[in-house]
N, C-alpha and C. Protein backbone atom coordinates (compact mmCIF):
# COMPACT_ATOMS: atom_id res chain seq x y z
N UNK A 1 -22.04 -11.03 13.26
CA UNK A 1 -21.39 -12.32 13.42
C UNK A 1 -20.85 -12.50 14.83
N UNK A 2 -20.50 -11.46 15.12
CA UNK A 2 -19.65 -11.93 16.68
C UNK A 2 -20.73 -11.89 17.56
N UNK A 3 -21.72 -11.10 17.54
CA UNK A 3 -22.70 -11.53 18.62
C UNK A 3 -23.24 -12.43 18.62
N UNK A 4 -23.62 -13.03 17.17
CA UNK A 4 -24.16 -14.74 17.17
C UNK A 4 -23.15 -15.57 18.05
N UNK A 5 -22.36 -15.66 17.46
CA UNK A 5 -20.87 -16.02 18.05
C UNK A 5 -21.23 -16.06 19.63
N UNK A 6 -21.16 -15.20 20.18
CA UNK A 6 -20.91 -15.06 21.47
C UNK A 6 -22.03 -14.97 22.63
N UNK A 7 -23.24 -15.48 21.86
CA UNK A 7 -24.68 -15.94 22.22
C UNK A 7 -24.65 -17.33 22.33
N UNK A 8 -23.81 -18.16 21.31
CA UNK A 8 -24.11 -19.43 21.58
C UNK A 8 -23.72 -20.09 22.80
N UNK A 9 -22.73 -20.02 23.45
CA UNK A 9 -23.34 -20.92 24.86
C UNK A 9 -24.40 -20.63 25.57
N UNK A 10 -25.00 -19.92 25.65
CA UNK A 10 -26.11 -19.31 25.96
C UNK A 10 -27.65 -20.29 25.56
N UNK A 11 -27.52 -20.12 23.88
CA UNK A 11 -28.43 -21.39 23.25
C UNK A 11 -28.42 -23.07 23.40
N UNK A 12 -29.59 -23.56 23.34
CA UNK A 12 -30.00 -25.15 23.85
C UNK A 12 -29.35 -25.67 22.28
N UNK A 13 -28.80 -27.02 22.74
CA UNK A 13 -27.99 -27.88 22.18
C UNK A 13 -28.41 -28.10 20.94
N UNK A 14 -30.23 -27.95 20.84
CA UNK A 14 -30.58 -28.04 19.59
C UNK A 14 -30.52 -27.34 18.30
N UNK A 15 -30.63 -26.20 19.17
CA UNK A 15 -30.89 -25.03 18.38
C UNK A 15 -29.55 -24.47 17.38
N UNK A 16 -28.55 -25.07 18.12
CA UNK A 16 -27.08 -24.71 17.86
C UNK A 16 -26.33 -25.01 15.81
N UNK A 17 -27.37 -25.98 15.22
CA UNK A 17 -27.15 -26.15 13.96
C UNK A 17 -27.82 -25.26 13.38
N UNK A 18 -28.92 -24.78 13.42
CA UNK A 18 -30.10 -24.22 12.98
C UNK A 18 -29.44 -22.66 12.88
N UNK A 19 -28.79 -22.33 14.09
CA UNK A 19 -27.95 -21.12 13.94
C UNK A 19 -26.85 -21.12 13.22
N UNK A 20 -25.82 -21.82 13.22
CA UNK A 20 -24.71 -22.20 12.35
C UNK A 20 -25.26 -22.15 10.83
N UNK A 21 -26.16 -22.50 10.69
CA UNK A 21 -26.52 -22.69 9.33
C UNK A 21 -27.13 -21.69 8.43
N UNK A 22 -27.93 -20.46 9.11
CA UNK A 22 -27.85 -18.77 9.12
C UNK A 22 -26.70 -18.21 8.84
N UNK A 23 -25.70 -18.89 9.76
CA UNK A 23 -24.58 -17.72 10.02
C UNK A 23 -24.03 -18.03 8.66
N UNK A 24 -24.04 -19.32 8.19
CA UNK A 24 -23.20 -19.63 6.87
C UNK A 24 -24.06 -19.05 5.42
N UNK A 25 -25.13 -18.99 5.33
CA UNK A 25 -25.68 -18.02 4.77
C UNK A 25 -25.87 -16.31 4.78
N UNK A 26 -25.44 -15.93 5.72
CA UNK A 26 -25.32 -14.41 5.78
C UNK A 26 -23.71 -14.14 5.69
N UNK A 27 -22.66 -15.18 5.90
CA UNK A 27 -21.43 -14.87 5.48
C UNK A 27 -20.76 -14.58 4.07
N UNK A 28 -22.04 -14.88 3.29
CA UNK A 28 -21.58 -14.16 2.16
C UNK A 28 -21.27 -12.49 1.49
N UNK A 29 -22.49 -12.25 3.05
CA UNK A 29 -22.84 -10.35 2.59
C UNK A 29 -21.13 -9.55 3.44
N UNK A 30 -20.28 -10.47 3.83
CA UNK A 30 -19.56 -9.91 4.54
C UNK A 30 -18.01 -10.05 3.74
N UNK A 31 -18.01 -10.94 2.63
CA UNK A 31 -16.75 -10.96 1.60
C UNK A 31 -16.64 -9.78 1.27
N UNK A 32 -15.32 -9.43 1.51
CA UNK A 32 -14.62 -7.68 0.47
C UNK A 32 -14.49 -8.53 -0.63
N UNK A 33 -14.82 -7.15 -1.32
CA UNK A 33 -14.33 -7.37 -3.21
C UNK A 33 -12.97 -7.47 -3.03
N UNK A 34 -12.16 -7.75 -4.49
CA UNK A 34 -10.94 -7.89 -4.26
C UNK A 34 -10.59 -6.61 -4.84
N UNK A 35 -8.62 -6.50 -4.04
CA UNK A 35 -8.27 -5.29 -4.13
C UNK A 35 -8.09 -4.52 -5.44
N UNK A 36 -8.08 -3.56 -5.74
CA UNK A 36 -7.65 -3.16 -6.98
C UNK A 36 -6.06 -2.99 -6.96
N UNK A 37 -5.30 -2.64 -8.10
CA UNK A 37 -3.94 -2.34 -8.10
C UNK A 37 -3.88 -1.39 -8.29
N UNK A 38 -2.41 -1.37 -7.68
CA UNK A 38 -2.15 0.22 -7.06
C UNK A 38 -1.73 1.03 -8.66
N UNK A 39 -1.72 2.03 -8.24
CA UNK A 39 -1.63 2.94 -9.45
C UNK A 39 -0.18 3.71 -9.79
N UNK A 40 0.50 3.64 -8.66
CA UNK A 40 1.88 3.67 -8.76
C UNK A 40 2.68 2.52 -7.28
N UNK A 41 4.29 2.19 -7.75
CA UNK A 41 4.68 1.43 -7.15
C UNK A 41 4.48 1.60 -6.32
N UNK A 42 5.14 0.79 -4.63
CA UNK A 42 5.16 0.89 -3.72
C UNK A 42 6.55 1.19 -3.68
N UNK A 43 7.16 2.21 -2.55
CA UNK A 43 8.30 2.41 -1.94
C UNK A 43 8.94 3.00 -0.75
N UNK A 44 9.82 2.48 -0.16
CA UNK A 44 9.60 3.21 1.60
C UNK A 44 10.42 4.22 1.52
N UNK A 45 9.85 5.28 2.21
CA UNK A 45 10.51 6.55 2.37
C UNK A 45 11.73 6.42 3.66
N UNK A 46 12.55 7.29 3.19
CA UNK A 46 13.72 7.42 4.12
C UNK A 46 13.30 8.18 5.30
N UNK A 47 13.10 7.89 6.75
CA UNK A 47 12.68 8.17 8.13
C UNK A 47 13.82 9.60 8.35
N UNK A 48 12.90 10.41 8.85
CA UNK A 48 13.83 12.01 9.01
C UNK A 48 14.63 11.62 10.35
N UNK A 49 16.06 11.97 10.17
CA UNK A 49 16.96 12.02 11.35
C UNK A 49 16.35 13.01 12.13
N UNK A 50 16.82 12.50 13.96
CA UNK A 50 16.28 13.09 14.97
C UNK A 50 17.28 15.06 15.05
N UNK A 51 19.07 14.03 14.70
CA UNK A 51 19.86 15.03 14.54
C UNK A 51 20.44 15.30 13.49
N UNK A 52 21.28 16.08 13.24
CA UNK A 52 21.89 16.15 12.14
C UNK A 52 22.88 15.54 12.42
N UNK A 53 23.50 14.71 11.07
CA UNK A 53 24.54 13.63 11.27
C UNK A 53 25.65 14.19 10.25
N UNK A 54 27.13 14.47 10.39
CA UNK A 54 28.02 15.05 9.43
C UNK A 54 28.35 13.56 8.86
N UNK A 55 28.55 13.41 7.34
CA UNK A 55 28.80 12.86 6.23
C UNK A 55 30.70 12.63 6.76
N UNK A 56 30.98 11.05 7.30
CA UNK A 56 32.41 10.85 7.34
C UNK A 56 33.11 11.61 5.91
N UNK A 57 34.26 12.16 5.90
CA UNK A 57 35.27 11.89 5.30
C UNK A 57 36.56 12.04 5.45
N UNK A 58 37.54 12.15 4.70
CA UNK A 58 39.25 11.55 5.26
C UNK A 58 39.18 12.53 6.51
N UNK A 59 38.99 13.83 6.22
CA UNK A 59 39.64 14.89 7.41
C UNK A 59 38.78 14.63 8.98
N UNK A 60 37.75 14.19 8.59
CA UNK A 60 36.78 13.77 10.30
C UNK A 60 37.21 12.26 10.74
N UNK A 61 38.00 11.62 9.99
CA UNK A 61 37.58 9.86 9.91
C UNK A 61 38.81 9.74 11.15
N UNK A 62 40.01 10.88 11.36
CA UNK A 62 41.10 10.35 12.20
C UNK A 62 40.21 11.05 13.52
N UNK A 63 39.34 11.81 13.88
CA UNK A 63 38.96 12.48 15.05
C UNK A 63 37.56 11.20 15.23
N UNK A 64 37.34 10.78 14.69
CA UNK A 64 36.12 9.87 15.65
C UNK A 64 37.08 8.69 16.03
């Protein structure tokens, strides 16, 4: 498809339906089936810290 595509300025003014009208017939061999469903949910994983981070509580909360 993209080289048809990118041939046509190339082709005479006439010729230019005659190709279009191929291309719309061979665009059928190029539809994906549709997707199947997934087999378990989707869910985003928690990204690994670079550092280790200490968990605030009362006794750290007056030093930051």
């Amino acid at each position: 498809l993209i080289h048809e595509l990118s041939c046509m300025p190339y082709l005479s003014p006439g010729s230019i339906p005659k190709r279009v009208a191929e291309l719309d017939k061979q665009a059928g061999q190029f539809v994906l089936p549709e997707r199947r469903e997934r087999s378990y949910p989707r869910s985003v994983k928690a990204r690994p810290q670079k550092y280790a981070v200490q968990k605030a509580n009362k006794n750290n909360a007056s030093q930051a």
